[in-house]
C-alpha atoms as a PDB file:
ATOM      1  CA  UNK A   1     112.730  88.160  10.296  1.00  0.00           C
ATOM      2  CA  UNK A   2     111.879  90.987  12.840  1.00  0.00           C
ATOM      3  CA  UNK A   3     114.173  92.640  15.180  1.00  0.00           C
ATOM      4  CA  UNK A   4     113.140  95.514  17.694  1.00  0.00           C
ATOM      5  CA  UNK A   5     115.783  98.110  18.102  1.00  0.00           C
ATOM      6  CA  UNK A   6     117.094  97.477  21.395  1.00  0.00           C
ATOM      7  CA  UNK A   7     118.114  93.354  19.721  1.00  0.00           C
ATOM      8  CA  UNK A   8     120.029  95.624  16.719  1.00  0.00           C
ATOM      9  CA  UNK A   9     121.650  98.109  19.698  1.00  0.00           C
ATOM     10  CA  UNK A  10     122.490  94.726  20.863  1.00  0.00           C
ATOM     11  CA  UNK A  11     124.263  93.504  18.192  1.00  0.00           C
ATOM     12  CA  UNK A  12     126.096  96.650  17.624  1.00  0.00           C
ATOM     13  CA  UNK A  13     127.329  96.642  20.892  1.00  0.00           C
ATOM     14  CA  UNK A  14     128.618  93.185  20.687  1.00  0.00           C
ATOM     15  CA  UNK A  15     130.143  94.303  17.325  1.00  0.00           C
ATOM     16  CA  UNK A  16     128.204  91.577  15.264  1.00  0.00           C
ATOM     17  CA  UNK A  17     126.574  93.985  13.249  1.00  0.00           C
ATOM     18  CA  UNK A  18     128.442  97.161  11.651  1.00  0.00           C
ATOM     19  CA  UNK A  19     126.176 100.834  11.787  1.00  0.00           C
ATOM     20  CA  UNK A  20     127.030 103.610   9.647  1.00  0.00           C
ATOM     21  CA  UNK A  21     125.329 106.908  10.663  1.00  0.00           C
ATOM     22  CA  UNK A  22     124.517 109.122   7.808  1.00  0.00           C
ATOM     23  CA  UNK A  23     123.204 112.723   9.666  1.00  0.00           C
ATOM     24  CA  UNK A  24     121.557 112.921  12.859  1.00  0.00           C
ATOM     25  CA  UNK A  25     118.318 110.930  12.187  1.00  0.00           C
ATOM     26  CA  UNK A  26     119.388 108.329   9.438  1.00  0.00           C
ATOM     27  CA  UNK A  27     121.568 105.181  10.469  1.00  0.00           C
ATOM     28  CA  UNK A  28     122.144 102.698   7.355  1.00  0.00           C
ATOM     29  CA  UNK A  29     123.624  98.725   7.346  1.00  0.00           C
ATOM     30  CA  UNK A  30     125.494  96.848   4.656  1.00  0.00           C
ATOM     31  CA  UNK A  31     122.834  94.400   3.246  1.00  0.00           C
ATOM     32  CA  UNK A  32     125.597  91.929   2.966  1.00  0.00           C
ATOM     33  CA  UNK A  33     125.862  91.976   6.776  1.00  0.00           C
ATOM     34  CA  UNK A  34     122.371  91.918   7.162  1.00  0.00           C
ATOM     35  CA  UNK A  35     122.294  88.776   4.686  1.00  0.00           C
ATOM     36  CA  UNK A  36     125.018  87.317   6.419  1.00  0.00           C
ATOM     37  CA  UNK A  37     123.429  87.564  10.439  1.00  0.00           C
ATOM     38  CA  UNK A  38     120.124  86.137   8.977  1.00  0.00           C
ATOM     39  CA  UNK A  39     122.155  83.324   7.568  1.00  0.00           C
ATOM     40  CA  UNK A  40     123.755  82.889  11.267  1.00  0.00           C
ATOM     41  CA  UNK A  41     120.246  83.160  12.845  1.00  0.00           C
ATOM     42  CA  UNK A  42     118.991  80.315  10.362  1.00  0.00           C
ATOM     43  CA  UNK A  43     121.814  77.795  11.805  1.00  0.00           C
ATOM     44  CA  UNK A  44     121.162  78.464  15.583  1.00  0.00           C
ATOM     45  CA  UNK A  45     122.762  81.876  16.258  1.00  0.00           C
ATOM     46  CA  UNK A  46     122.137  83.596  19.387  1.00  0.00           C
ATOM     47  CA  UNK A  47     121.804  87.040  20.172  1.00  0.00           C
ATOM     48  CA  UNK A  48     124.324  88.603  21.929  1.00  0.00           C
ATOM     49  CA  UNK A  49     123.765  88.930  25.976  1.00  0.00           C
ATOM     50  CA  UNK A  50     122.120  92.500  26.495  1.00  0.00           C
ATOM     51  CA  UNK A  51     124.465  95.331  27.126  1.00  0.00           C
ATOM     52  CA  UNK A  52     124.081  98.208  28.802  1.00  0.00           C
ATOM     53  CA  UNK A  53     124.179 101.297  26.280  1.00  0.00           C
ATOM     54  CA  UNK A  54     125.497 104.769  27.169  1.00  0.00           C
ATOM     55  CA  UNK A  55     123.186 107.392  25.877  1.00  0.00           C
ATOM     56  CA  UNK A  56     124.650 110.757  25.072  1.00  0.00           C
ATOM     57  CA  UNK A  57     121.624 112.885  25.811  1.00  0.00           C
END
């Protein structure tokens, strides 16, 4: 399974998928979560709608 970054911003957003920021340029996931949305994909799971995301630049 491939995801671009703006589909894993998405499910951020939406609050499907939990990101832990570790420093300025290194963001980390729980592989159980991971596990757990490709298991949701597998059965029919749709992304979330797209979001606009505020960007603190």
């Amino acid at each position: 399974m491939s995801l671009s970054l703006s589909t894993i911003d998405r499910y951020v957003a939406a609050g499907v998928l939990q990101r832990y920021k570790i420093g300025p340029r290194r963001t980390l996931f729980r592989l159980r979560d991971v596990e757990h949305l490709v298991r949701r994909d597998d059965v029919g799971f749709q992304a979330p709608a797209p979001v606009r995301l505020r960007s603190d630049f």
